[in-house]
PDB file of N, CA and C in Angstrom:
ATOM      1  N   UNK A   1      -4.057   3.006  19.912  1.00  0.00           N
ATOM      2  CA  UNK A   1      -4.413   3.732  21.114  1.00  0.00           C
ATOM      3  C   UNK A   1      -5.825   3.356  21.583  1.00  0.00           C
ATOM      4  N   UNK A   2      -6.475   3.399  20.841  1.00  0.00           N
ATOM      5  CA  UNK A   2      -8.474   2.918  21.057  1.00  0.00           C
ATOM      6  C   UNK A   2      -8.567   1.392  21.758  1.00  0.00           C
ATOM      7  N   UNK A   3      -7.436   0.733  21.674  1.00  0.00           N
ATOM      8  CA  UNK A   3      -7.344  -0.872  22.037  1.00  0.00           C
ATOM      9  C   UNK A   3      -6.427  -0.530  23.301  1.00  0.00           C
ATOM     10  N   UNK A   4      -6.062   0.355  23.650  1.00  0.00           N
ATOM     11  CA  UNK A   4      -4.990   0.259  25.065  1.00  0.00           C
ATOM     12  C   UNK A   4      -6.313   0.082  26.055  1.00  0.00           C
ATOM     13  N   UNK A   5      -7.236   1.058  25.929  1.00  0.00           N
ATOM     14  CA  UNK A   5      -8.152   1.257  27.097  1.00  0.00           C
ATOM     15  C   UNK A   5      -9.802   0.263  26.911  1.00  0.00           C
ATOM     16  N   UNK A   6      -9.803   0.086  27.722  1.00  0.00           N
ATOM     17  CA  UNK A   6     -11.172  -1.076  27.242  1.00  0.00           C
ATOM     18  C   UNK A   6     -12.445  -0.384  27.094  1.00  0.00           C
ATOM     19  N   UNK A   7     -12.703   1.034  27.167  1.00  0.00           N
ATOM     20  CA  UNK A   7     -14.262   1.705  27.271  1.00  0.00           C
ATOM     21  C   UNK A   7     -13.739   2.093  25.361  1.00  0.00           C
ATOM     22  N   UNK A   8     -12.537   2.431  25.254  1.00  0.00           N
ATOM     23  CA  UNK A   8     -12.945   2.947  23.923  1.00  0.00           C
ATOM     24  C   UNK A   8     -12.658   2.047  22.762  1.00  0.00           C
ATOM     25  N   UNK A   9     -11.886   0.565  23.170  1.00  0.00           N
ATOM     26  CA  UNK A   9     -11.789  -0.306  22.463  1.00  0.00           C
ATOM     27  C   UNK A   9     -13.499  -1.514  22.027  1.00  0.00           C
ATOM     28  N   UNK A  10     -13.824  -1.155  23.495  1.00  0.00           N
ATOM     29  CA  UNK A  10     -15.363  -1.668  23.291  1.00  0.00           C
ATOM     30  C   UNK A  10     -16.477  -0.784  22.229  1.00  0.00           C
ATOM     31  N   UNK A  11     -16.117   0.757  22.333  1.00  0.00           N
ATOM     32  CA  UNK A  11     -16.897   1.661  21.612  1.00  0.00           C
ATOM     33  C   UNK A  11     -16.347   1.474  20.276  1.00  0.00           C
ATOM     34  N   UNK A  12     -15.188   1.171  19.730  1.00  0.00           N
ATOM     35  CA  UNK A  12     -15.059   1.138  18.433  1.00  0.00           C
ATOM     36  C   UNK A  12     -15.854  -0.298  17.864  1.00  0.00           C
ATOM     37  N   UNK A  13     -15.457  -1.509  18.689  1.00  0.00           N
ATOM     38  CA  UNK A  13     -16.001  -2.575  18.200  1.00  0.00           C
ATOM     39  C   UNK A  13     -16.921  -3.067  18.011  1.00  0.00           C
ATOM     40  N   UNK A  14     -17.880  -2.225  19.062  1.00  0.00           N
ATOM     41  CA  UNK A  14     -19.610  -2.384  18.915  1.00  0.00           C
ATOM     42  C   UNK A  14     -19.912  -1.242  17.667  1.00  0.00           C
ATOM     43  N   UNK A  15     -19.047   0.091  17.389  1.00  0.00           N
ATOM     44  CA  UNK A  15     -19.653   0.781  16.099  1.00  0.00           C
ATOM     45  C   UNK A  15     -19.398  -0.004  14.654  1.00  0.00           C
ATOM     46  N   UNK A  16     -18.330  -1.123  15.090  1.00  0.00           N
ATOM     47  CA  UNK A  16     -18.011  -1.705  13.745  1.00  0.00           C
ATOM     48  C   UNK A  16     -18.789  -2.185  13.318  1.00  0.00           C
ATOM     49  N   UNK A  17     -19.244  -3.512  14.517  1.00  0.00           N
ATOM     50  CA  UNK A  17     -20.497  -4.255  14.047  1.00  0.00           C
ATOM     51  C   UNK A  17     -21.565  -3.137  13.580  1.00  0.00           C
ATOM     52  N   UNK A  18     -21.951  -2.365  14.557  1.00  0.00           N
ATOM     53  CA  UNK A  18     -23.448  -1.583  13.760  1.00  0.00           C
ATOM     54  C   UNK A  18     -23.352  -1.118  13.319  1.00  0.00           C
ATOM     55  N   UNK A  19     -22.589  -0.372  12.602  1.00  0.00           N
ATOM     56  CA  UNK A  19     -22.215  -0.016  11.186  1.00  0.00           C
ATOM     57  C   UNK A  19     -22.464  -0.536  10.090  1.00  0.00           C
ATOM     58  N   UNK A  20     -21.583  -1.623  10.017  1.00  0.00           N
ATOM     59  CA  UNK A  20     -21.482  -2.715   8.993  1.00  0.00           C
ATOM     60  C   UNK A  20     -22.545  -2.932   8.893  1.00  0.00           C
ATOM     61  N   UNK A  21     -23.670  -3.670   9.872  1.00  0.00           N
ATOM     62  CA  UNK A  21     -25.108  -3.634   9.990  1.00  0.00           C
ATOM     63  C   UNK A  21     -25.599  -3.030   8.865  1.00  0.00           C
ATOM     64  N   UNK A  22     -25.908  -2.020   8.814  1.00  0.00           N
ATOM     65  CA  UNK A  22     -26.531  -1.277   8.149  1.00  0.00           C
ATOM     66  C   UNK A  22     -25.757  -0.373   6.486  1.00  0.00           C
ATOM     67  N   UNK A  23     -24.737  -1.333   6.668  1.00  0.00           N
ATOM     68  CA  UNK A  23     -23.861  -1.194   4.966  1.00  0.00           C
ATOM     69  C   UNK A  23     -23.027   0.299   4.980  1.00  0.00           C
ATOM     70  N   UNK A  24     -22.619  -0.040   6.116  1.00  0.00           N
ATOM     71  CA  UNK A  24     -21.778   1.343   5.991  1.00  0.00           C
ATOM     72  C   UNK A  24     -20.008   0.866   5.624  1.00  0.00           C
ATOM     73  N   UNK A  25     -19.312   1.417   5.117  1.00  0.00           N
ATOM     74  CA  UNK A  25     -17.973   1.010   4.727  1.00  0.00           C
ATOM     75  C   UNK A  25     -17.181   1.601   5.702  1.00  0.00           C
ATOM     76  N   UNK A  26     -16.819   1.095   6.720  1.00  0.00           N
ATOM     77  CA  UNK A  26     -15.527   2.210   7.654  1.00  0.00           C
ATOM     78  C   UNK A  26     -14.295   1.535   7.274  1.00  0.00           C
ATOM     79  N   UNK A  27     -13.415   2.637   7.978  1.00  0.00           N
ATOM     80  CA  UNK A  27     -11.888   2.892   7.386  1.00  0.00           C
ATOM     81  C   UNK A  27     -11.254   2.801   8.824  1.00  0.00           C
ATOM     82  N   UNK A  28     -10.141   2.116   8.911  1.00  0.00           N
ATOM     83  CA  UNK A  28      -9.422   2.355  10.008  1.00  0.00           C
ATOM     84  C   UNK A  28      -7.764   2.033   9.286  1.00  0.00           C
ATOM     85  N   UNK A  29      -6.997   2.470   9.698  1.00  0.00           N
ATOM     86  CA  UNK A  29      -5.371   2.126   9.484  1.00  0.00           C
ATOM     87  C   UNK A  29      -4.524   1.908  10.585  1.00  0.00           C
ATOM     88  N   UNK A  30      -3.206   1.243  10.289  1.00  0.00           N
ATOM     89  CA  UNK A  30      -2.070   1.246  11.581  1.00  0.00           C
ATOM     90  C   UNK A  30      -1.134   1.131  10.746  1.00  0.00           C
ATOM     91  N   UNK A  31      -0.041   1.026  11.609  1.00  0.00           N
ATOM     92  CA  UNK A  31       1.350   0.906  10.806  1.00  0.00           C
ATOM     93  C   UNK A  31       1.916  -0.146  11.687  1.00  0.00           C
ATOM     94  N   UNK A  32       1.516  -0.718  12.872  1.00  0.00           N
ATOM     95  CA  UNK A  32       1.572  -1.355  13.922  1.00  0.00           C
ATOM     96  C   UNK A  32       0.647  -2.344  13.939  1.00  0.00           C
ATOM     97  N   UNK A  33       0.675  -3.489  13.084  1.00  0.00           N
ATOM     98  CA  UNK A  33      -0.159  -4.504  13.508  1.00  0.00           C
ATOM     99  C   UNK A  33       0.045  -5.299  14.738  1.00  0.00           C
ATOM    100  N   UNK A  34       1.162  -5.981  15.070  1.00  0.00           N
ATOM    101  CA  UNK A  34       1.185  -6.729  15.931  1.00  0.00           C
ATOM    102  C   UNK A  34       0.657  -6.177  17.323  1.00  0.00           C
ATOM    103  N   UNK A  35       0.872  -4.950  17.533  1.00  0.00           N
ATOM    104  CA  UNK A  35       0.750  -3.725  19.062  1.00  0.00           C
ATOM    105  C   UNK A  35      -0.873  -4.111  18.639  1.00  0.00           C
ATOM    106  N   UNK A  36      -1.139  -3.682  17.279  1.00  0.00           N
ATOM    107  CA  UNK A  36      -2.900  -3.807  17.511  1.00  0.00           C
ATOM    108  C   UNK A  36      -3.322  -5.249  17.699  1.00  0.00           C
ATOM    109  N   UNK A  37      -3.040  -6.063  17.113  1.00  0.00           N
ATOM    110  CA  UNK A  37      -3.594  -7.583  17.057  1.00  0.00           C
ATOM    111  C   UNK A  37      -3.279  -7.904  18.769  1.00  0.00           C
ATOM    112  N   UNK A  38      -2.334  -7.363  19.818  1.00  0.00           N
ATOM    113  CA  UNK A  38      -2.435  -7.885  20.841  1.00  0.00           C
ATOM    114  C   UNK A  38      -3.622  -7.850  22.082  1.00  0.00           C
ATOM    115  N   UNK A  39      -4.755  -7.237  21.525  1.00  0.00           N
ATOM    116  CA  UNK A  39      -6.534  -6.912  21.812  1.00  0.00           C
ATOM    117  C   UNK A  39      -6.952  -7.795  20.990  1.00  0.00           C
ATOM    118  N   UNK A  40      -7.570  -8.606  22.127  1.00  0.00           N
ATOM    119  CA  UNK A  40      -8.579  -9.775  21.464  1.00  0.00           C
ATOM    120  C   UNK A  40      -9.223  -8.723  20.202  1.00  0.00           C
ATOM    121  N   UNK A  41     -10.043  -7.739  20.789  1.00  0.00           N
ATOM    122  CA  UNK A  41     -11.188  -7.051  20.019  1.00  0.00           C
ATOM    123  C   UNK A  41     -10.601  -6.802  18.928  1.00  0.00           C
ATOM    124  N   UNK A  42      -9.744  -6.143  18.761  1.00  0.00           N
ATOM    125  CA  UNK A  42      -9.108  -5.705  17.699  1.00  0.00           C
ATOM    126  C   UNK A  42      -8.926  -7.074  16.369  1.00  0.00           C
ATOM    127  N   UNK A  43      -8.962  -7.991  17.008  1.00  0.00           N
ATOM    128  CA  UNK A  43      -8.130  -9.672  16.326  1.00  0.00           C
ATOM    129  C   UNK A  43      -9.663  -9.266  15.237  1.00  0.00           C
ATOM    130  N   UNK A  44     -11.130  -9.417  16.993  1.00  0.00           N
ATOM    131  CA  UNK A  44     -12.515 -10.017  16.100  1.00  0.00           C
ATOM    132  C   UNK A  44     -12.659  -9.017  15.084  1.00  0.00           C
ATOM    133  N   UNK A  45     -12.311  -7.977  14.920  1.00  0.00           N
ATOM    134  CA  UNK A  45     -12.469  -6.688  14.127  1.00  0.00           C
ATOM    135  C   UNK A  45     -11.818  -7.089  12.761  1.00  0.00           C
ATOM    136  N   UNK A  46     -10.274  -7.585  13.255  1.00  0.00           N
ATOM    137  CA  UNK A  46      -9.801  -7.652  11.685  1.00  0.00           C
ATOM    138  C   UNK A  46     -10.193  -9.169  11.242  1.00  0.00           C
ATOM    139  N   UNK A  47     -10.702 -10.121  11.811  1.00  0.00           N
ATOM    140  CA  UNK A  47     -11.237 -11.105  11.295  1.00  0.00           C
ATOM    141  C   UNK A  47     -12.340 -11.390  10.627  1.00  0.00           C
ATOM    142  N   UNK A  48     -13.629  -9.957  11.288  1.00  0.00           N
ATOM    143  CA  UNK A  48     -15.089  -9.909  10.419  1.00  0.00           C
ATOM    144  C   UNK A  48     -14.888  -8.399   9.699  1.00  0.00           C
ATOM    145  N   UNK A  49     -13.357  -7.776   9.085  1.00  0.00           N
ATOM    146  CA  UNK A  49     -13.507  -6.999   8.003  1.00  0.00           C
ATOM    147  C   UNK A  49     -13.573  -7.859   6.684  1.00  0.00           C
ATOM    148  N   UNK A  50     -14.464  -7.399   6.018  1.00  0.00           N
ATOM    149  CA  UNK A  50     -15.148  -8.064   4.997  1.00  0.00           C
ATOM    150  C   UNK A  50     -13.562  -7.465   3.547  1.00  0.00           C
ATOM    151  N   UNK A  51     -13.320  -6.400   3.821  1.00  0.00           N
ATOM    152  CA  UNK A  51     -12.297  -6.098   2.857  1.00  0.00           C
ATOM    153  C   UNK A  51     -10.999  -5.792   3.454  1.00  0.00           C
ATOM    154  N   UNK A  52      -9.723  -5.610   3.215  1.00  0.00           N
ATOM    155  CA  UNK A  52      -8.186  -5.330   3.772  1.00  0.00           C
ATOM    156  C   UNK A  52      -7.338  -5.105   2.744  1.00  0.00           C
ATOM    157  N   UNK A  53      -7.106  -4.146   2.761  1.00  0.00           N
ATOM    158  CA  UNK A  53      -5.725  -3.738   2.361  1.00  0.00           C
ATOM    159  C   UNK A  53      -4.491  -4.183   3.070  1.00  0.00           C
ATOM    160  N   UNK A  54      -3.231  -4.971   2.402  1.00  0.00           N
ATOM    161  CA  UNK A  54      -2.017  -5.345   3.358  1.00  0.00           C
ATOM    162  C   UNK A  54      -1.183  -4.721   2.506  1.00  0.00           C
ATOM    163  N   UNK A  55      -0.061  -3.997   3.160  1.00  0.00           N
ATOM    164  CA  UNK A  55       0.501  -3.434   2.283  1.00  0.00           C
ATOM    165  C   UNK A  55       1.908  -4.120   2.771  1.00  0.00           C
ATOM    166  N   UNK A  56       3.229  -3.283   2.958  1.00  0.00           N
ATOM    167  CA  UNK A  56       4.588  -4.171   3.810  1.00  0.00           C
ATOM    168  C   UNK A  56       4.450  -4.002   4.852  1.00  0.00           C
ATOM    169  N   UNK A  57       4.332  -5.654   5.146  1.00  0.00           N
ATOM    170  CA  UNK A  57       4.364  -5.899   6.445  1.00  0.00           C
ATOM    171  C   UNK A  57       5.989  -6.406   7.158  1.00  0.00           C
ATOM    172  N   UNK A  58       6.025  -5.761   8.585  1.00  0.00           N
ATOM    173  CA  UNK A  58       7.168  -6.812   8.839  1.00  0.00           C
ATOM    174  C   UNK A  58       7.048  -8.218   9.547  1.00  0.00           C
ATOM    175  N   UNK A  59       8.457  -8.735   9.643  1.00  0.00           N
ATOM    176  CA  UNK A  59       8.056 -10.461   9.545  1.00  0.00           C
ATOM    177  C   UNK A  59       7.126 -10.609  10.305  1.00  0.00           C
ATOM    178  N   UNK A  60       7.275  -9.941  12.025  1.00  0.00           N
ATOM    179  CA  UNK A  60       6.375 -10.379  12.886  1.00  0.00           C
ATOM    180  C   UNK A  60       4.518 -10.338  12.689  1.00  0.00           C
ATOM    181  N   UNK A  61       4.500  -9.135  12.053  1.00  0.00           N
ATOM    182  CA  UNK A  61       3.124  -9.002  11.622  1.00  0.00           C
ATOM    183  C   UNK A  61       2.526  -9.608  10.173  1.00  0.00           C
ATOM    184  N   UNK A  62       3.332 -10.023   9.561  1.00  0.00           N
ATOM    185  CA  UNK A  62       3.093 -10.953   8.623  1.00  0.00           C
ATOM    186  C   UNK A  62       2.603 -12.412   9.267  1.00  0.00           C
ATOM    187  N   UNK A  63       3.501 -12.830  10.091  1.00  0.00           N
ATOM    188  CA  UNK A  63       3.314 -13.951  10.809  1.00  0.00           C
ATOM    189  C   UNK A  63       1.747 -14.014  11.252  1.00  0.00           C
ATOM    190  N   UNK A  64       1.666 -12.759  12.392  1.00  0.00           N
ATOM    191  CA  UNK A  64       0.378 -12.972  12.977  1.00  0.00           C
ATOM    192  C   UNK A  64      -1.010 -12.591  11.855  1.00  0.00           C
ATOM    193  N   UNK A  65      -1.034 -11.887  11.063  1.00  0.00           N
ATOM    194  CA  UNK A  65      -1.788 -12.309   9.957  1.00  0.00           C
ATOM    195  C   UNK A  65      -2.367 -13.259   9.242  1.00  0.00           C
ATOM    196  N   UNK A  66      -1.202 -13.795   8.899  1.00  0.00           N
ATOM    197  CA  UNK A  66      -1.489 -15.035   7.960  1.00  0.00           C
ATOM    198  C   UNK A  66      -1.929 -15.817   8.962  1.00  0.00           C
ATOM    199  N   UNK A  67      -1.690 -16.089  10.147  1.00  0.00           N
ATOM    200  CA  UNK A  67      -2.796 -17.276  11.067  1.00  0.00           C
ATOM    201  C   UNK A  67      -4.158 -16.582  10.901  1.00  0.00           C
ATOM    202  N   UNK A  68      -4.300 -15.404  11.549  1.00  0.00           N
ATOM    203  CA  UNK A  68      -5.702 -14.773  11.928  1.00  0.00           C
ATOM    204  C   UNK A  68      -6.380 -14.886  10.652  1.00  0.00           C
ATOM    205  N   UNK A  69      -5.623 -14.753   9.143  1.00  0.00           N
ATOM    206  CA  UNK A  69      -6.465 -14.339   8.253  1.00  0.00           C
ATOM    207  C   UNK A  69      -6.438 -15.471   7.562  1.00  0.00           C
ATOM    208  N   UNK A  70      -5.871 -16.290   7.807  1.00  0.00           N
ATOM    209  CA  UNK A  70      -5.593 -17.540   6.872  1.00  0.00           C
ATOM    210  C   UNK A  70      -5.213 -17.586   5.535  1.00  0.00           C
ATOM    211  N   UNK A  71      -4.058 -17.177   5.502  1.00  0.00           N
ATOM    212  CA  UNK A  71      -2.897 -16.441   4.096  1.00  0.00           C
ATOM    213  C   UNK A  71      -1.868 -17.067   4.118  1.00  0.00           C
ATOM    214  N   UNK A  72      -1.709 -17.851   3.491  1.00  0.00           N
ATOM    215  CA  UNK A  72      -0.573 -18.794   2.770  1.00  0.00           C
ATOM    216  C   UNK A  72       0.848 -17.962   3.069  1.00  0.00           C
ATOM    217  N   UNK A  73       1.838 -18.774   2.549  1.00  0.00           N
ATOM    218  CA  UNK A  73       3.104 -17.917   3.278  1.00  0.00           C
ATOM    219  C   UNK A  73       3.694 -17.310   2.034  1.00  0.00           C
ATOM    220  N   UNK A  74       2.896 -18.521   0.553  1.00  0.00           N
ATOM    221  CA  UNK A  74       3.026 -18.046  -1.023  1.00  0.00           C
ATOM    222  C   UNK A  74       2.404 -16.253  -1.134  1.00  0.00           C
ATOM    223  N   UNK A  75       1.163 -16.296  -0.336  1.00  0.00           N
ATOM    224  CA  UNK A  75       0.740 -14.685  -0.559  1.00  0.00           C
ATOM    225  C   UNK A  75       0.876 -13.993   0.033  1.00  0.00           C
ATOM    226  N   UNK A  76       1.884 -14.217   1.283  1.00  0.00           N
ATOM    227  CA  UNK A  76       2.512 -13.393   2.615  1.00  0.00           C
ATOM    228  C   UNK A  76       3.921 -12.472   1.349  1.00  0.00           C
ATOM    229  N   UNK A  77       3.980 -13.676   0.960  1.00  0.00           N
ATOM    230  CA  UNK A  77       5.462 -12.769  -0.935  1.00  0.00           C
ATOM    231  C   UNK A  77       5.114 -11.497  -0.558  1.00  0.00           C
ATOM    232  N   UNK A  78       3.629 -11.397  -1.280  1.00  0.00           N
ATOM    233  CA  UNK A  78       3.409  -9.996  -1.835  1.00  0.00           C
ATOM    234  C   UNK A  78       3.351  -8.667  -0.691  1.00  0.00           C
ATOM    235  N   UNK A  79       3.544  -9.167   0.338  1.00  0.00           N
ATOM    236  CA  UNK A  79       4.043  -7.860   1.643  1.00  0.00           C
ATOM    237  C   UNK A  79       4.979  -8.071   2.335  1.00  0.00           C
ATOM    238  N   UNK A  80       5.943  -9.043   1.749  1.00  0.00           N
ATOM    239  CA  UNK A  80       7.713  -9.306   2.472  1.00  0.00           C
ATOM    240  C   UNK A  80       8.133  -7.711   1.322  1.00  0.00           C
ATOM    241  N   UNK A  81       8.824  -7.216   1.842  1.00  0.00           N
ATOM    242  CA  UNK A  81       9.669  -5.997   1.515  1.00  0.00           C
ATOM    243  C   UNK A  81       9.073  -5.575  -0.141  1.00  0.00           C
ATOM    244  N   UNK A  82       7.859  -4.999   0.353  1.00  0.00           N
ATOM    245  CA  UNK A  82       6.809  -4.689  -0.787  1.00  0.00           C
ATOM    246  C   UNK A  82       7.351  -3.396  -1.214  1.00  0.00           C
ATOM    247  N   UNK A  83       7.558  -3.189  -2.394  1.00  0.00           N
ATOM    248  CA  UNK A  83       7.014  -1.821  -2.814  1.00  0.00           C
ATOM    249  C   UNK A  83       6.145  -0.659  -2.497  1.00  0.00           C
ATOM    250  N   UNK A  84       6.234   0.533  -2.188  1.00  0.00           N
ATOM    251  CA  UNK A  84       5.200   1.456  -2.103  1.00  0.00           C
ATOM    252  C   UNK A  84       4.021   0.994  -3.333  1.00  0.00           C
ATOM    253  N   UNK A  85       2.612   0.795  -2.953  1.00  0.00           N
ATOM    254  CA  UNK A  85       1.681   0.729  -3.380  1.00  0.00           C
ATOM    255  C   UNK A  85       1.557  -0.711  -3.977  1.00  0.00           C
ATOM    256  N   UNK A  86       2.184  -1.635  -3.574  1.00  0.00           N
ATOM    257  CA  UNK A  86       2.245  -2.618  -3.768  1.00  0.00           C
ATOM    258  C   UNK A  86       1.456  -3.909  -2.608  1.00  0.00           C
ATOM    259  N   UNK A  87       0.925  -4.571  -2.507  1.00  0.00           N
ATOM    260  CA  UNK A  87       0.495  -5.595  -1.551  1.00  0.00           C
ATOM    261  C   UNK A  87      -0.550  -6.673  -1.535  1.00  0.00           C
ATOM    262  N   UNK A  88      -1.428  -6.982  -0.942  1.00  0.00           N
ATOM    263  CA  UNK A  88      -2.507  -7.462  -0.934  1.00  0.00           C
ATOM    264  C   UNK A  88      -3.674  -6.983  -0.569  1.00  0.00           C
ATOM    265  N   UNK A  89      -5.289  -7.663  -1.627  1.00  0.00           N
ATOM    266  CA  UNK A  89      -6.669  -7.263  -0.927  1.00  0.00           C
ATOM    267  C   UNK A  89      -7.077  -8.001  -0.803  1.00  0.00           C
ATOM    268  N   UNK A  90      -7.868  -8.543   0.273  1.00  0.00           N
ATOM    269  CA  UNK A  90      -8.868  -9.528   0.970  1.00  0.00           C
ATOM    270  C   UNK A  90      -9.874  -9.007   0.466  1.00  0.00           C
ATOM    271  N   UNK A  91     -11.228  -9.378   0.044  1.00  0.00           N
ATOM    272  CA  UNK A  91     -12.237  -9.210  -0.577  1.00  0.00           C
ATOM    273  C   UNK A  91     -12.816 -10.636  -0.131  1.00  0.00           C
ATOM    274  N   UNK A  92     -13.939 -10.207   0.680  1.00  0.00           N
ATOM    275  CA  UNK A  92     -14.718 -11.541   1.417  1.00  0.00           C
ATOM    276  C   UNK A  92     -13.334 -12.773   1.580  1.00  0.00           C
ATOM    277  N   UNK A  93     -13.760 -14.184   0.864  1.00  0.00           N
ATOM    278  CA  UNK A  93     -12.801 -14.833   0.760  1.00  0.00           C
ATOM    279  C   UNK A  93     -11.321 -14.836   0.258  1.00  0.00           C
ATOM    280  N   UNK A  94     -11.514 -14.088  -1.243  1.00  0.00           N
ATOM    281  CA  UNK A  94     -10.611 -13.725  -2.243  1.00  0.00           C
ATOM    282  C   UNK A  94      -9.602 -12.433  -1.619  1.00  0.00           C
ATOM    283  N   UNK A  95      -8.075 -13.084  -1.917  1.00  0.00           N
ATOM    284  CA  UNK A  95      -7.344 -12.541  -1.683  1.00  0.00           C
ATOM    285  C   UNK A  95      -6.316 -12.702  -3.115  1.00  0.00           C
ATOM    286  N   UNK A  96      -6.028 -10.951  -3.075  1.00  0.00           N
ATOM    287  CA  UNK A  96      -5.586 -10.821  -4.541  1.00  0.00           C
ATOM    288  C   UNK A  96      -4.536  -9.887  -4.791  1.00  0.00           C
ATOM    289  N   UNK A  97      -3.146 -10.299  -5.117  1.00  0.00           N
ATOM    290  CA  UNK A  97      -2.177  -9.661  -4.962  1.00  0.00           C
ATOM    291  C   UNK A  97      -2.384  -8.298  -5.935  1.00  0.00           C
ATOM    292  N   UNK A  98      -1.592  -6.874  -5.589  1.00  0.00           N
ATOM    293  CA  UNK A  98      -1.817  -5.784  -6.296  1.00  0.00           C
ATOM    294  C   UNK A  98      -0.595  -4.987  -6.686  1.00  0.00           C
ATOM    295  N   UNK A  99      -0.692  -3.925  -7.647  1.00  0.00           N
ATOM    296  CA  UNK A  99       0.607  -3.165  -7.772  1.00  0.00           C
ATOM    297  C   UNK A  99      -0.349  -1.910  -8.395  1.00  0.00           C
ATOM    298  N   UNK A 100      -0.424  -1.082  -7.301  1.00  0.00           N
ATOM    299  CA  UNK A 100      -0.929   0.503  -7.914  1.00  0.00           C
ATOM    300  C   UNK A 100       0.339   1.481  -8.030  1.00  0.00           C
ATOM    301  N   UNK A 101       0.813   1.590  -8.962  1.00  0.00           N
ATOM    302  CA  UNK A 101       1.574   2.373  -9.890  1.00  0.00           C
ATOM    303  C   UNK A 101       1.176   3.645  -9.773  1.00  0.00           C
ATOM    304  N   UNK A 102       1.234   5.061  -9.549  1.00  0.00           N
ATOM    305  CA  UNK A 102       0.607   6.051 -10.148  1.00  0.00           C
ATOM    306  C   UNK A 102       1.803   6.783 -10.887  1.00  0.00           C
ATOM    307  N   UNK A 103       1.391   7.461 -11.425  1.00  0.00           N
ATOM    308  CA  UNK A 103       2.983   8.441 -11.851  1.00  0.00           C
ATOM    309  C   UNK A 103       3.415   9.205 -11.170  1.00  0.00           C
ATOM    310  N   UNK A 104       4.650   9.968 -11.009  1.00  0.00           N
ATOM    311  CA  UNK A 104       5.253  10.712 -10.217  1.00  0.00           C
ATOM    312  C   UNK A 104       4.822  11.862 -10.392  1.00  0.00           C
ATOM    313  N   UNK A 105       4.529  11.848 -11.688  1.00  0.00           N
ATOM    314  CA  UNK A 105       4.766  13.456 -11.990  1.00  0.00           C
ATOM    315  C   UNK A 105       3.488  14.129 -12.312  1.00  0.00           C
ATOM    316  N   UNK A 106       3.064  15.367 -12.106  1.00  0.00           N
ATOM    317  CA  UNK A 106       1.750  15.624 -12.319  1.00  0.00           C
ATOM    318  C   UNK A 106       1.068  16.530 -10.841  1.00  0.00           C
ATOM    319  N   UNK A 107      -0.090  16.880 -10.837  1.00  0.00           N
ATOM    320  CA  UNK A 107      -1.102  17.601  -9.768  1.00  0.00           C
ATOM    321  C   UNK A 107      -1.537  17.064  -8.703  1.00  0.00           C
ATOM    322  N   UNK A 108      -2.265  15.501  -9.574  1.00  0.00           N
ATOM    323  CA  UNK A 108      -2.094  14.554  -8.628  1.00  0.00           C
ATOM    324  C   UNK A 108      -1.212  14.085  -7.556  1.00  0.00           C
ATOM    325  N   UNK A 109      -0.527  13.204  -8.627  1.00  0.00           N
ATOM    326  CA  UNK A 109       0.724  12.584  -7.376  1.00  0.00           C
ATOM    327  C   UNK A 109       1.521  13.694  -6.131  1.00  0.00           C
ATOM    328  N   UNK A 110       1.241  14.747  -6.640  1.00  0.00           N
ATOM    329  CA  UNK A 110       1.683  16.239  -5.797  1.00  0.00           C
ATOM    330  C   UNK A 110       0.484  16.003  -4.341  1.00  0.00           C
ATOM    331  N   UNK A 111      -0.478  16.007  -5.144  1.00  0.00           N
ATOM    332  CA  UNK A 111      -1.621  16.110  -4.101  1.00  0.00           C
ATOM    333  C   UNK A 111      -2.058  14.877  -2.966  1.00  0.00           C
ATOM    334  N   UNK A 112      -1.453  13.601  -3.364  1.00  0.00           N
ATOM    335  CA  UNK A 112      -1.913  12.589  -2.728  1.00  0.00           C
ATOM    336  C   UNK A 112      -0.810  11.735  -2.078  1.00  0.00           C
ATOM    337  N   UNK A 113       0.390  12.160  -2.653  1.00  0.00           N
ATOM    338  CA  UNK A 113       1.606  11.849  -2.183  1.00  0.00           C
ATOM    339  C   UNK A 113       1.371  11.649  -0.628  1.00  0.00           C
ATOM    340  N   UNK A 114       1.993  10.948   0.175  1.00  0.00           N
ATOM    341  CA  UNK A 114       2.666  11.053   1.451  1.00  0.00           C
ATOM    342  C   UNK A 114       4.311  11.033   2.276  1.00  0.00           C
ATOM    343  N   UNK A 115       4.949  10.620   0.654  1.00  0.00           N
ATOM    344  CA  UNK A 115       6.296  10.717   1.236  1.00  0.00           C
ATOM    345  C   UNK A 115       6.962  11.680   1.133  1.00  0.00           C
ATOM    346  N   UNK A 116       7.698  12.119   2.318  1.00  0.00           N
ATOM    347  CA  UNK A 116       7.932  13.338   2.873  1.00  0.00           C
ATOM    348  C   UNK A 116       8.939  13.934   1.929  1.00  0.00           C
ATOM    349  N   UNK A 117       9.846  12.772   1.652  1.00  0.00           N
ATOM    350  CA  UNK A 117      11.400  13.242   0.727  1.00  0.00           C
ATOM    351  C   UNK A 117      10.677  13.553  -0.644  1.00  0.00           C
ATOM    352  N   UNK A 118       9.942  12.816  -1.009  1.00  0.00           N
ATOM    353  CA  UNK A 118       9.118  13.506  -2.746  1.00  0.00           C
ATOM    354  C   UNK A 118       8.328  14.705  -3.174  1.00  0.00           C
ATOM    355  N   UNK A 119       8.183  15.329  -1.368  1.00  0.00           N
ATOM    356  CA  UNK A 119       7.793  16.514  -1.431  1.00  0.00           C
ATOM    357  C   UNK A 119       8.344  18.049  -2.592  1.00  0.00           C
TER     358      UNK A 119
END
């Protein structure tokens, strides 16, 4: 939504940079890459995040990834029909496939859960 309109797609992208500036860690998510990657700004944003989480992607947004981010089609694997908590992290250059496991059962997994049916 922040990338449909250009006053607030410009306000996020200039807080990224000055942020970062000054060592701050921000957080943003989608579930919609390709809708977002179609804003230049949005592209320069996910190109100078220094860290990324990829989790399952579908084909199309896998596709446009791996150009923008420059990700092999060997480590595109690890977000073709991924597992929950399963995917990839970009870390500066290093990109490093993952599998966070937690247990089901417990206070925790109650508390941090998001899927609706495990409720």
């Amino acid at each position: 939504m922040f990338f449909k309109y250009y006053y607030s797609a410009q306000f996020l992208y200039k807080a990224w940079k000055r942020f970062r500036k000054y060592g701050a860690a921000l957080t943003a998510a989608t579930q919609n890459v390709e809708e977002c990657l179609r804003s230049e700004t949005a592209r320069l944003m996910f190109a100078n995040s220094e860290f990324l989480v990829l989790l399952n992607q579908a084909a199309t947004d896998r596709a446009e990834l791996a150009k923008l981010l420059n990700i092999s089609e060997n480590q595109m694997g690890y977000v073709t029909n991924a597992e929950a908590g399963h995917g990839l992290l970009r870390v500066g250059g290093a990109i490093v496939p993952f599998a966070n496991e937690f247990p089901r059962t417990g206070a925790l997994y109650q508390l941090w859960n998001t899927t609706p049916t495990d409720k």
